[in-house]
Structures are given as structure tokens and as C-alpha cells.
Protein backbone atom coordinates (compact mmCIF):
# COMPACT_ATOMS: atom_id res chain seq x y z
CA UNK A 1 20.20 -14.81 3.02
CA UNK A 2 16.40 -16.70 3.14
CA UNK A 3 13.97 -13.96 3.79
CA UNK A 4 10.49 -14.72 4.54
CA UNK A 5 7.98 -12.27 3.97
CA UNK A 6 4.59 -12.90 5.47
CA UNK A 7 1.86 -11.14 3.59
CA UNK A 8 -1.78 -12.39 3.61
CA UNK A 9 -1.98 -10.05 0.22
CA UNK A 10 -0.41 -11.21 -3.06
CA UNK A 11 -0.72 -11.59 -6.43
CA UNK A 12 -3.56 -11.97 -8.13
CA UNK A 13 -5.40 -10.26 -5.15
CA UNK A 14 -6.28 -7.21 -6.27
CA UNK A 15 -5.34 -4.82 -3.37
CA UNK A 16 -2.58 -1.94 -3.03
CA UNK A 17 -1.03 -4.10 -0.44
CA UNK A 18 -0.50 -6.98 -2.53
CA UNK A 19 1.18 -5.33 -5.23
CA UNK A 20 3.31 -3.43 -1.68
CA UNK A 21 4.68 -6.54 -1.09
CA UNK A 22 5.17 -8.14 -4.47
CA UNK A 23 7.08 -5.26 -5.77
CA UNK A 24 9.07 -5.27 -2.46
CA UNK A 25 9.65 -9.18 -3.13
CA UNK A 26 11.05 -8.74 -6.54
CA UNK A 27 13.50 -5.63 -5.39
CA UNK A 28 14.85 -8.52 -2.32
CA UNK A 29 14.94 -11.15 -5.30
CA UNK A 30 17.10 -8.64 -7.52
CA UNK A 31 19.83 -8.35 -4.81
CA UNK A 32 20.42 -12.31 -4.66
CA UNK A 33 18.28 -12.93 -1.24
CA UNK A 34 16.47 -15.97 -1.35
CA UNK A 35 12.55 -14.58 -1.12
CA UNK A 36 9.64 -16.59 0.80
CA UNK A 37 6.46 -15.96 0.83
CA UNK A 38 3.69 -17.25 2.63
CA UNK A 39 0.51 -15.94 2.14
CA UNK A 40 -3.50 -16.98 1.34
CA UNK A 41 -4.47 -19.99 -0.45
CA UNK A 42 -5.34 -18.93 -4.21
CA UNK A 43 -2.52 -16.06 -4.08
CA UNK A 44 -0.27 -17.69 -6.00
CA UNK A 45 1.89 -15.21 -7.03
CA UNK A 46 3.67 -14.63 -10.91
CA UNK A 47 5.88 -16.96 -11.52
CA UNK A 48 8.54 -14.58 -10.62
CA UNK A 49 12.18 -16.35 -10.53
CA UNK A 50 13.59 -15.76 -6.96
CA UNK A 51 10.77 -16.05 -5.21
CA UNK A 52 9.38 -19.17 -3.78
CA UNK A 53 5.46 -18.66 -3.06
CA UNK A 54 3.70 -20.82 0.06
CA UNK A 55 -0.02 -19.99 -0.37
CA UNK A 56 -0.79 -22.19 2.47
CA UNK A 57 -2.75 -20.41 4.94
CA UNK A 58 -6.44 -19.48 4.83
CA UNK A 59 -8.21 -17.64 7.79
CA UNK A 60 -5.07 -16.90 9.53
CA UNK A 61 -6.77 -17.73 13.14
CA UNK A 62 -5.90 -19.01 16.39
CA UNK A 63 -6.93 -22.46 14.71
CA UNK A 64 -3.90 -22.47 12.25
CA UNK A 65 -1.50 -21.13 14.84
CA UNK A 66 0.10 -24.69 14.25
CA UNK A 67 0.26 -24.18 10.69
CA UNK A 68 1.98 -21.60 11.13
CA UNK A 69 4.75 -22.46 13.63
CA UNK A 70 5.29 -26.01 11.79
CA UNK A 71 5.73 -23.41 8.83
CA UNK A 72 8.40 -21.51 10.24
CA UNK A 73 10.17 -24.37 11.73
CA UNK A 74 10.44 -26.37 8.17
CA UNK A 75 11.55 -22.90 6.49
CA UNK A 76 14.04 -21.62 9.07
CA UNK A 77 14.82 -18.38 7.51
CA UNK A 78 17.16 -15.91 8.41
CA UNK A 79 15.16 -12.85 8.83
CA UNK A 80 11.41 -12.36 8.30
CA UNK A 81 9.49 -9.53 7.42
CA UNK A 82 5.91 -9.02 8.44
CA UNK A 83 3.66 -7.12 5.86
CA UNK A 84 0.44 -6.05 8.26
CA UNK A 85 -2.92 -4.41 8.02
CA UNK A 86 -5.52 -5.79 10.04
CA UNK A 87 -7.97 -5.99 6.97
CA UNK A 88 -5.67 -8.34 5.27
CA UNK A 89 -6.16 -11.16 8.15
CA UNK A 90 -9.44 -10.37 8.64
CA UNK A 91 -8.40 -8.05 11.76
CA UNK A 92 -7.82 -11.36 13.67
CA UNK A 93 -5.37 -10.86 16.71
CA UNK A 94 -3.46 -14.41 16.12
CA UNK A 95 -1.00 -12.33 13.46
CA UNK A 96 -0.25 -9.90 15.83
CA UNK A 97 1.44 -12.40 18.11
CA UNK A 98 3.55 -13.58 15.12
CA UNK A 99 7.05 -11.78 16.11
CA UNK A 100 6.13 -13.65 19.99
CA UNK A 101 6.04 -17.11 18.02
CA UNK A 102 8.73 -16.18 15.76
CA UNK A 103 11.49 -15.24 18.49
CA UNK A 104 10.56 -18.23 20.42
CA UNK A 105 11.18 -20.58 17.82
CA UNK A 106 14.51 -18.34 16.26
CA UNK A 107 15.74 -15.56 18.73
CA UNK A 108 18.28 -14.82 17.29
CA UNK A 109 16.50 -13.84 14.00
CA UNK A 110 15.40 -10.56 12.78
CA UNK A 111 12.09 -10.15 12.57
CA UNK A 112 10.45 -6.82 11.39
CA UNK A 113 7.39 -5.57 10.82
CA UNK A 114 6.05 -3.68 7.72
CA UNK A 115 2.63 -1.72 8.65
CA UNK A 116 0.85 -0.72 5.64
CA UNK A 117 -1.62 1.21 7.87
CA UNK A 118 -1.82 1.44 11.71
CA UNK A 119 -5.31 2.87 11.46
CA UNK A 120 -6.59 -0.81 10.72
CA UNK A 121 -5.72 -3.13 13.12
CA UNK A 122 -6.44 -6.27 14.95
CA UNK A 123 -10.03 -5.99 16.28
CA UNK A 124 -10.33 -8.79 19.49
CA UNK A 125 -13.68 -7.95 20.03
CA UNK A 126 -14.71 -9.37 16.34
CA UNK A 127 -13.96 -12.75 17.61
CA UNK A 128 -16.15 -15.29 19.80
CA UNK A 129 -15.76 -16.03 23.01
CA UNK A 130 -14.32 -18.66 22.42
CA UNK A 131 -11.63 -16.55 20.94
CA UNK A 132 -11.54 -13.85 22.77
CA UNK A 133 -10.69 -16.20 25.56
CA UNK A 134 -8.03 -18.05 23.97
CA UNK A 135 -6.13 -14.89 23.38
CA UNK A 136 -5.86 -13.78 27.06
CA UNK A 137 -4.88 -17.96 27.68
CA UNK A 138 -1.94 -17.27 25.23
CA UNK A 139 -1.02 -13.27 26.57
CA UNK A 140 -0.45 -14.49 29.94
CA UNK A 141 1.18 -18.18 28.76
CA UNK A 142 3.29 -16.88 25.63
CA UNK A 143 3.69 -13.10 25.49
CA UNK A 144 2.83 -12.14 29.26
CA UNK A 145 1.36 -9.09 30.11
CA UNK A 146 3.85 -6.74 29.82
CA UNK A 147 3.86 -3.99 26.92
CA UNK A 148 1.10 -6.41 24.92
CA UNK A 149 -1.58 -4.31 22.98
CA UNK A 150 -5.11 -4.53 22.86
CA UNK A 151 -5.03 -3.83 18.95
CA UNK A 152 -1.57 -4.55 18.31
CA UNK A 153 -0.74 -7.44 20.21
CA UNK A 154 3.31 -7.70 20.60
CA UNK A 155 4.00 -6.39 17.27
CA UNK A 156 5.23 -3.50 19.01
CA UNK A 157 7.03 -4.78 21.67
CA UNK A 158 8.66 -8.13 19.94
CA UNK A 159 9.01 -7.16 16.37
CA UNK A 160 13.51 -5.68 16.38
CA UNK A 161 12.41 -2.97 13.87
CA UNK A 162 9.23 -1.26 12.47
CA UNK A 163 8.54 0.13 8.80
CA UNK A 164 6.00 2.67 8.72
CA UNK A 165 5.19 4.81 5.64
CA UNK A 166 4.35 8.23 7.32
CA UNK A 167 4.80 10.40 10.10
CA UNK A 168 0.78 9.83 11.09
CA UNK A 169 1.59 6.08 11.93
CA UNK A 170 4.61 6.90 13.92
CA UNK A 171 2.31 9.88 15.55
CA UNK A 172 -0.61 7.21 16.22
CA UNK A 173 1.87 4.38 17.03
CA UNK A 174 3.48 6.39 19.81
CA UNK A 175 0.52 6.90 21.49
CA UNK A 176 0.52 3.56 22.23
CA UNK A 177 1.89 2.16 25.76
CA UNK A 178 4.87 -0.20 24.14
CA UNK A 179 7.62 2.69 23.37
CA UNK A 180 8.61 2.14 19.65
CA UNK A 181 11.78 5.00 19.48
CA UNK A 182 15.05 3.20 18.26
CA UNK A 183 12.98 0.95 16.45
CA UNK A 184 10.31 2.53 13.94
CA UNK A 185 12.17 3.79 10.69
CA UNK A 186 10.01 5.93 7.96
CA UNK A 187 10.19 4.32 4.40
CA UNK A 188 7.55 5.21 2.33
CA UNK A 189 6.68 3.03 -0.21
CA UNK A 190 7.98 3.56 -3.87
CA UNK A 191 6.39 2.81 -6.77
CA UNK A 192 3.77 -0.57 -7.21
CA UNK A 193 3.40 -0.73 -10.82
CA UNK A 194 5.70 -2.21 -13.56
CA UNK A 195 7.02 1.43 -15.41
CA UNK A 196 6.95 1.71 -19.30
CA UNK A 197 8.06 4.58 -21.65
CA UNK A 198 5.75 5.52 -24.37
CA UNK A 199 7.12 7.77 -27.95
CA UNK A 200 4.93 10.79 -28.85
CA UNK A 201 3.81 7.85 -31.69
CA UNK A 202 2.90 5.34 -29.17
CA UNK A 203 1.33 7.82 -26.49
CA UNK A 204 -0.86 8.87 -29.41
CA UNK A 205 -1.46 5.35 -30.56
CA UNK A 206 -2.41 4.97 -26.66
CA UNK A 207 -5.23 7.47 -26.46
CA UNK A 208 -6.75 6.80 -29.64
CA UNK A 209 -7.54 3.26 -28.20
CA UNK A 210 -8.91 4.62 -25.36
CA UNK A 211 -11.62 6.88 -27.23
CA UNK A 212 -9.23 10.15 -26.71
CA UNK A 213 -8.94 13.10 -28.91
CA UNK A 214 -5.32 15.00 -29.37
CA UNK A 215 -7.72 18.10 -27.91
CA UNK A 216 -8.65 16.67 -24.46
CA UNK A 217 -7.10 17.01 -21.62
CA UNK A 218 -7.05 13.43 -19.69
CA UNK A 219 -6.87 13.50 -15.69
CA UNK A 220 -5.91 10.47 -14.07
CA UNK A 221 -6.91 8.42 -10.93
CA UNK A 222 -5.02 6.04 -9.74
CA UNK A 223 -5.80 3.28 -7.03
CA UNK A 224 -8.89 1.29 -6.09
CA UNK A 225 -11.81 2.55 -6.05
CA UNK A 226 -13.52 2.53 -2.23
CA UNK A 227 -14.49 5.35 0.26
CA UNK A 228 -11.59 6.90 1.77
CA UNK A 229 -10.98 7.81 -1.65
CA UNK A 230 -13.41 10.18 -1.93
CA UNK A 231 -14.41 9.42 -5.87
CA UNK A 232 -17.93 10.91 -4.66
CA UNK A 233 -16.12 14.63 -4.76
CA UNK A 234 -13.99 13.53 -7.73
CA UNK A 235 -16.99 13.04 -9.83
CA UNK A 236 -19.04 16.16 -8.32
CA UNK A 237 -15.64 17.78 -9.15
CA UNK A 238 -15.63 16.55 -12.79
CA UNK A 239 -19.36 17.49 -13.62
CA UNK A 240 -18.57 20.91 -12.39
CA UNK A 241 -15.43 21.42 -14.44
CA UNK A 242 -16.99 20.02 -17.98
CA UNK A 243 -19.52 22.80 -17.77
CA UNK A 244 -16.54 25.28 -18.66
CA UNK A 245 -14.43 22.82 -20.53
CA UNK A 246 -16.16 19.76 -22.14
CA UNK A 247 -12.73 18.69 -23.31
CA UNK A 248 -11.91 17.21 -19.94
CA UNK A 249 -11.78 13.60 -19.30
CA UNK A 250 -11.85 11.59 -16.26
CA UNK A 251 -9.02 8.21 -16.79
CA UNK A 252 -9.88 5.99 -13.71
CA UNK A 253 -7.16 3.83 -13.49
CA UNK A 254 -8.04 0.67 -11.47
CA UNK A 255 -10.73 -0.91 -10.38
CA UNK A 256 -12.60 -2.91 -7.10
CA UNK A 257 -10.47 -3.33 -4.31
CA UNK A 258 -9.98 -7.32 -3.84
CA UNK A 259 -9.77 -6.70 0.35
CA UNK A 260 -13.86 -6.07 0.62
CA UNK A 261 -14.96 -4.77 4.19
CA UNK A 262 -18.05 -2.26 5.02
CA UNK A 263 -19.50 -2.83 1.92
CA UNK A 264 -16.73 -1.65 -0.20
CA UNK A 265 -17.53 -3.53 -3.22
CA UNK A 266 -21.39 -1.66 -3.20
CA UNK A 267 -19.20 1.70 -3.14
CA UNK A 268 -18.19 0.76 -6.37
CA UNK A 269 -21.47 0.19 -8.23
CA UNK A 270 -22.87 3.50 -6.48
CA UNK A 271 -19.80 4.99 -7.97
CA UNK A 272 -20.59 3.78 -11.80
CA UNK A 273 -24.06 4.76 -10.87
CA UNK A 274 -23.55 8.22 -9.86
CA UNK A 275 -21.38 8.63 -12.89
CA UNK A 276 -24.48 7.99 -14.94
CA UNK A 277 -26.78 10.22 -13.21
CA UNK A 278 -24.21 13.25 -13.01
CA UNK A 279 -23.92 13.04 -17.16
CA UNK A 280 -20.54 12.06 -17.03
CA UNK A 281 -20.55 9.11 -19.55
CA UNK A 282 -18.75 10.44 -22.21
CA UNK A 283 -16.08 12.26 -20.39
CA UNK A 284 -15.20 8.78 -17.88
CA UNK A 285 -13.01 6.26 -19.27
CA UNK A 286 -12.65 3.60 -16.63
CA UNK A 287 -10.67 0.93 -17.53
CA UNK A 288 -10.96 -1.30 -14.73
CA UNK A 289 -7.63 -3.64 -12.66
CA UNK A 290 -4.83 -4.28 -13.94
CA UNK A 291 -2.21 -7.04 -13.38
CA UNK A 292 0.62 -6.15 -11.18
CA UNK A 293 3.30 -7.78 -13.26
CA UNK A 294 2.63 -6.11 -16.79
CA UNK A 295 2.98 -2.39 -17.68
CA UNK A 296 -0.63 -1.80 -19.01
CA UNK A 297 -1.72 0.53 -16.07
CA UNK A 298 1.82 2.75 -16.43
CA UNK A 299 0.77 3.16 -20.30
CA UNK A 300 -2.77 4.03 -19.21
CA UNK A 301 -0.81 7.16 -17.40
CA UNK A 302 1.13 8.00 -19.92
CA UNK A 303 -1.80 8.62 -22.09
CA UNK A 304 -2.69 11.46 -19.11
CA UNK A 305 -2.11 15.18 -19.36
CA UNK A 306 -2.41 15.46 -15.42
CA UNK A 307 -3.12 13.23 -11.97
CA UNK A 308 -5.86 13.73 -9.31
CA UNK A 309 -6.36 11.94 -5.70
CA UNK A 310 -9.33 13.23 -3.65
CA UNK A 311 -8.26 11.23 -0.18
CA UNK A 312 -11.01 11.85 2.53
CA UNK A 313 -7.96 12.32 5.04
CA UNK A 314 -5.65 13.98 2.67
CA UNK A 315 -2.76 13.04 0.89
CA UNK A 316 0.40 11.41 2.78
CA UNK A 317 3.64 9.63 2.20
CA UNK A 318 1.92 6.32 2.21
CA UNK A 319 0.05 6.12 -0.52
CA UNK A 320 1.66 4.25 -3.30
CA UNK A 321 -0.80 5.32 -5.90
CA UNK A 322 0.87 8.61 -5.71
CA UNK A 323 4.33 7.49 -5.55
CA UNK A 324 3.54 5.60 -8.46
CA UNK A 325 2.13 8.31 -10.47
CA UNK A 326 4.94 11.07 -9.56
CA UNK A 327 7.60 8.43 -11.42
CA UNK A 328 5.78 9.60 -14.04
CA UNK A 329 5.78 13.09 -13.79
CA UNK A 330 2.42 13.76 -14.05
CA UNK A 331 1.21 17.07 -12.47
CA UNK A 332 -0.96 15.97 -9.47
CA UNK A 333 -3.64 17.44 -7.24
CA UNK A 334 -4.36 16.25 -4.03
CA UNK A 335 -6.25 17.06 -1.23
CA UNK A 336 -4.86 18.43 2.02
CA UNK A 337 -5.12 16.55 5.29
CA UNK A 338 -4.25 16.92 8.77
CA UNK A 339 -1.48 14.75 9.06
CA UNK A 340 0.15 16.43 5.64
CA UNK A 341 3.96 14.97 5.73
CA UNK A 342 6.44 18.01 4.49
CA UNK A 343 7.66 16.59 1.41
CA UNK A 344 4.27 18.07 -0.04
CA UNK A 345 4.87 21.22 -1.21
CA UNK A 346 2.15 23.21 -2.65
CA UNK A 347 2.56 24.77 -6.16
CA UNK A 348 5.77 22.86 -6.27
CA UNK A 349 5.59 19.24 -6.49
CA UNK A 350 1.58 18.91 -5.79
CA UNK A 351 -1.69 21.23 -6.44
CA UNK A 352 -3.26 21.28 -2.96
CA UNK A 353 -6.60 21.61 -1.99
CA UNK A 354 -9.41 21.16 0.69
CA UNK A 355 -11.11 17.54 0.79
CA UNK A 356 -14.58 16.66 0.47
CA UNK A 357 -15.14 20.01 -1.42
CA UNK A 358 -16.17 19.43 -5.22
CA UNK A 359 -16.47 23.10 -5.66
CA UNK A 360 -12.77 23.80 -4.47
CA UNK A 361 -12.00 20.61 -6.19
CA UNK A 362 -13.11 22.12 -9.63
CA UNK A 363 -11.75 25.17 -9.10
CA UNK A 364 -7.93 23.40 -8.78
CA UNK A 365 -8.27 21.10 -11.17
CA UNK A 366 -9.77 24.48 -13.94
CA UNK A 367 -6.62 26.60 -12.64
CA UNK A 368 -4.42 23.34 -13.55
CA UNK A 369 -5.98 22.70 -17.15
CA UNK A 370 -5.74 26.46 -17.73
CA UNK A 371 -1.63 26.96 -16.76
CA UNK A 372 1.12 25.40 -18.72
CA UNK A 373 3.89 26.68 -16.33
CA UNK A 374 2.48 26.08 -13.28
CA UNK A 375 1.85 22.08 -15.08
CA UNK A 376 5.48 22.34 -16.16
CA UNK A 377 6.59 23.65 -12.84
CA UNK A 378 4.51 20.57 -10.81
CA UNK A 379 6.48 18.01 -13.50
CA UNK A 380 9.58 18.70 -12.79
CA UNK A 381 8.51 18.80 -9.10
CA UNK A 382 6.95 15.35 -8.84
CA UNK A 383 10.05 13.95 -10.58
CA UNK A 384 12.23 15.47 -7.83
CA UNK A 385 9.97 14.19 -4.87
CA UNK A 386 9.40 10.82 -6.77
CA UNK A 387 13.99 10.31 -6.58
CA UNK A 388 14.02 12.04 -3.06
CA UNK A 389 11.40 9.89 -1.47
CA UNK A 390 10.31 7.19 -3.17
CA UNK A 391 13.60 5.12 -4.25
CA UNK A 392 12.99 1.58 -4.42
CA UNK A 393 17.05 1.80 -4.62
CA UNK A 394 16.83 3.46 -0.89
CA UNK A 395 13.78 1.49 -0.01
CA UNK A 396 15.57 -1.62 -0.60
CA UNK A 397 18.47 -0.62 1.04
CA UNK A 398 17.44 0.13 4.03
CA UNK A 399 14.88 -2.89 4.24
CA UNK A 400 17.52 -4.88 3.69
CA UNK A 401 19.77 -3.49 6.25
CA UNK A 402 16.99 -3.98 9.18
CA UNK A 403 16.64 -7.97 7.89
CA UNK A 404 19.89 -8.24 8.42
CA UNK A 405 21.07 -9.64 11.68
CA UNK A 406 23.03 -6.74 13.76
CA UNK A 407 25.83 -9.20 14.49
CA UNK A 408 27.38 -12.27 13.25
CA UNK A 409 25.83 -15.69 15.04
CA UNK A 410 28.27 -17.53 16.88
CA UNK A 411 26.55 -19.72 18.53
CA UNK A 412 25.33 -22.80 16.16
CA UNK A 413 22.64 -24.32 18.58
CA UNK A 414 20.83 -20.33 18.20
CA UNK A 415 20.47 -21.53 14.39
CA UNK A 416 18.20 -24.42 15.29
CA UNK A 417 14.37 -24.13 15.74
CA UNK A 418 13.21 -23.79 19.88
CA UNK A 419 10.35 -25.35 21.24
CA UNK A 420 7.02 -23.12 21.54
């Protein structure tokens, strides 16, 4: 089976959502489907056998609609996949009139859509007028008005099935005027990172390289480094906590996040700054992006006694970082949001507590350094919700099972492209 997977985020982009969908590309290319990709010039993937990468696109506008339907027509593939966040097109509406294009050209072909998060969508009101007039043109002329949304186009409504990664994006999706029950399926993503194993030898070999003594205790952050992580508490947090115990260290595990917006990239740089003035230079190791295809950034976690996210909103199934880091058993703390999915349990599988709160913050994080069971306990806990929920063995599974057409064609003229 040729699957295309449409992902403006790719390899060497250094984003969460590139790595999302070239993990996801390698797991289709392992079971024998025939992987496409087309993405943004100068992602040009890794080379990977299996996959066949088309960085051909570059503002993904209204103005290279026709690159995109000549695209499709030359590829013909027999289901396509949609990787989407807004930010990744540069919250232009033409993507979210993709599945539209698609089923005109194929109807007969699955096409489903992957959101990486609903919070982030098209934003019509970005564009010109010239734009913004274009897109009601092609509403009434291609999609009609029926069940099209303002943000979301007809992803919604013309996409056969929908892959959301928590129960807040079916909560926020449903709120939305195209019904999306029978259709939206909850697969959270599993692990982005290429996994290593590291001997007591090698793990010690590890830390020494990274300026760590046998005696300190090393918590990890994984991810990019931009606001809704809330690495402003993390490091109010850490000051706080090397008052009692100068043997902590902070491991920051990534770097800038390659999908700038709202001055993201000047986060950073107040980040390192605030480091500085807080003291914290000798008890930070941050050891900047990594590639998506080695293992460095899994033996960066290995080297780490324990795991920390600080999320502004909280914790949720979505976040790979933290699927990533429970494959490796690492007791974790995480803040506590409103839109909490069950399969966080506190004291079992995560340490939770209140966001935005460096105080409560140190307080976990002290409690966590200062118990060996209750660190043993969370282990063995994020091992069990890293096989329960984030599978790529289930994940691919059922991915592949909503690619693939629900019955057999029988009709040889549905196989060819249609006129749009």
C-alpha cells in the first residue's frame, strides 16, 4: 500500500512534530507500506530506506494549491495521512481544505487526519484580502457551505477518520459545528526519540562527560524549550531546591524549537539569561538539539536519576516528550492541568503538582530526591503507563487500520485521478 503522509515538519526541522511524523514514517516503513512524504523545501529527511521524501512545497498557500493537486495526481496513493498544526503551515487555511481536494481528485481513498494540537489552527484573518477573499471563492465553489469551519476548514467534515492525542482535543473539537463521533479515535503518540540501553559502566562513562558526579542527583527536561513549557518555574523551582541540596542538577535535554512564532526563539535567550542571574550555572547542564535519527538524547536520559515537565496547562496524553521519557522509566513530575487525561495517576506513575508555582514545584521535586520507594514505586509505574499507552506496536496498528480502505475497490475507473 503507497501511503502519503503530508507533514510541513520533518527532519532536520527541529520541532516535536517533525520527529511525530518521522518516527510514525519509519513504524509505516517497517510493516512493508510504501511511505511518501511531502513536506517543506530544505526538510529533507534521513535517508531512511522506505521512505521516499518530496520536499517540494514552501509557503503552503492558496498560490501553490496547484502544486499541490498536480502532486497528488502524479503520486496517486492509496491512503493519505494528514499531520496538522496550524503553526506548521504558517496557520494558512489552504491546508485545511486538503481532504476537499484530496476526495475530489481520489474518493474513494482514505484520507485521515493526524492533529498534533487543535488549540493551533488555521487563522483566516492572518491573510490579505486578497486571501481572505479567495477562500470564501473556493468554500462556496469547492467545499460549499455546509459543515466548513472558520478555523478548521473541512478537515472535520471531509477527512474519513481523525487522530487526536487527548481527550482535550476531542473535548475542544466537539464543540465545533461539524459532528466528529464515529470518526475521531484517541492515539496518543509513543515515543519520538531513537531508544538506547546504557551498562552501569557506560551510564557512568555518560555522566562523567557531562560534568556529573556519582553524588548528584540529575533531573531531566525533555522537549523544546518555549513558553507553554513553563522553564521560568522550572528554574525558580531549581534555585529554590539547591539551597537545601546543592547536589541537584538541572539536564535540559533539547534545545530551540525550529517552528518560531510570538517570539519563541527570544524565550530562549531570556531562559539562558535568567539561568545566569538565578546562580544556577553550575547546577544546569544544557546540552542543546539533538538529531532525531541517533540515540544521543535517550543516553542523555539515561544519565538522569529523575524527569521533570512544568507545562503551563498541565500534563496530558499528547505530549511526546513524556511518552518518550516514561520508556525509560524515569520517575517524572509533572504539573497538573485542567484537562488531566486518567492514565495520570498521582504517586503511581507521575509526581503531580500545581503549575506555575516554583514553591510547590520545589517542594515535589525535594520530596522526590529525598524517597527511594516512592522513586522506585513511580519507575515501575511509568514503565506500565509507557506499554499501556504509548505502543508504537498499537499506535501503528491502529493507524494503519484507518489508512486502510474499509472495502475492497471494485470499480477500476475510482482508481484514476478526477478532475478538480
Amino acid at each position: 500500500m503507497k501511503v502519503l503522509v503530508i507533514s510541513a515538519a520533518y527532519p532536520p526541522l527541529h520541532a516535536g512534530e517533525a520527529t511525530n511524523a518521522f518516527f510514525l514514517c519509519k513504524q509505516l516503513a517497517n510493516r512493508n507500506l510504501d511511505v511518501h512524504v511531502l513536506t517543506t523545501r530544505g526538510n529533507i529527511g534521513t535517508g531512511d530506506s522506505g521512505i521516499t521524501v518530496h520536499a517540494v512545497m514552501d509557503t503552503w498557500s492558496w498560490s501553490e494549491t496547484s502544486r499541490l493537486v498536480a502532486f497528488l495526481r502524479q503520486s496517486a496513493p492509496d491512503a493519505i495521512l494528514l499531520m496538522y498544526l496550524g503553526l506548521m503551515y504558517n496557520f494558512h487555511p489552504m491546508v485545511t481544505f486538503i481532504p476537499t481536494i484530496a476526495k475530489r481528485l481520489f474518493p474513494s481513498v482514505p484520507f485521515v487526519t493526524r492533529f498534533e494540537n487543535v488549540c493551533l489552527a488555521s487563522d483566516p484573518s492572518r491573510g490579505s484580502l486578497l486571501s481572505r477573499g479567495f477562500r470564501k471563492w473556493l468554500v462556496l465553489q469547492l467545499a460549499g457551505k455546509h459543515d466548513v469551519s472558520y478555523s478548521y476548514g473541512t478537515l472535520l467534515r471531509d477527512s474519513d477518520e481523525l487522530i487526536l492525542l487527548c481527550k482535550q482535543h476531542r473535548q475542544y473539537l466537539q464543540e465545533e459545528k461539524t459532528p466528529i463521533d464515529g470518526k475521531a479515535q484517541l492515539i496518543p503518540p509513543p515515543p519520538n526519540m531513537l531508544m538506547c540501553s546504557l551498562s552501569d559502566t557506560d551510564r557512568h562513562d555518560e555522566r562523567k562527560k557531562l560534568g556529573i558526579n556519582a553524588e548528584d542527583f540529575v533531573i531531566a527536561f525533555l522537549g523544546y524549550i518555549y513558553p507553554a513549557k513553563g522553564v521560568e518555574t522550572l528554574l525558580r523551582a531549581v534555585e529554590l531546591l539547591v539551597r537545601k541540596n546543592a547536589r541537584a542538577k538541572l539536564l535540559f535535554v533539547g534545545g530551540r524549537f525550529g517552528l518560531d512564532a510570538d517570539g519563541k526563539d527570544s524565550y530562549v535567550q531570556r531562559m539562558y539569561d535568567l539561568a545566569g542571574q538565578l546562580g544556577l550555572k553550575d547546577n544546569i547542564i544544557w546540552t542543546g538539539s539533538f538529531k532525531a535519527e541517533d540515540e544521543v538524547g535517550s543516553r542523555y536520559l539515561r544519565t538522569a536519576d529523575a524527569g521533570v515537565f512544568t507545562f503551563v496547562q498541565g500534563v496530558q496524553l499528547n505530549n511526546s516528550s513524556f511518552s518518550s521519557m516514561a520508556a525509560h522509566g524515569l520517575p517524572m513530575v509533572a504539573t497538573r492541568g485542567p484537562w488531566l487525561d486518567e492514565a495520570f495517576v498521582h504517586k503511581e506513575n507521575v509526581l503531580l503538582c500545581e503549575p506555575n508555582d516554583p514553591n510547590a514545584l520545589a517542594a515535589v521535586l525535594e520530596e522526590l530526591i529525598g524517597d527511594e520507594k516512592l522513586r522506585d514505586r513511580l519507575r515501575i509505574g511509568a514503565l506500565k503507563l509507557s506499554s499501556e499507552w504509548f505502543s508504537w506496536d498499537r499506535a501503528t496498528d491502529r493507524t494503519i487500520g484507518l489508512l486502510t480502505p474499509r472495502k475492497a475497490m471494485t470499480d477500476a475507473d475510482a482508481l484514476q485521478p478526477k478532475s478538480i
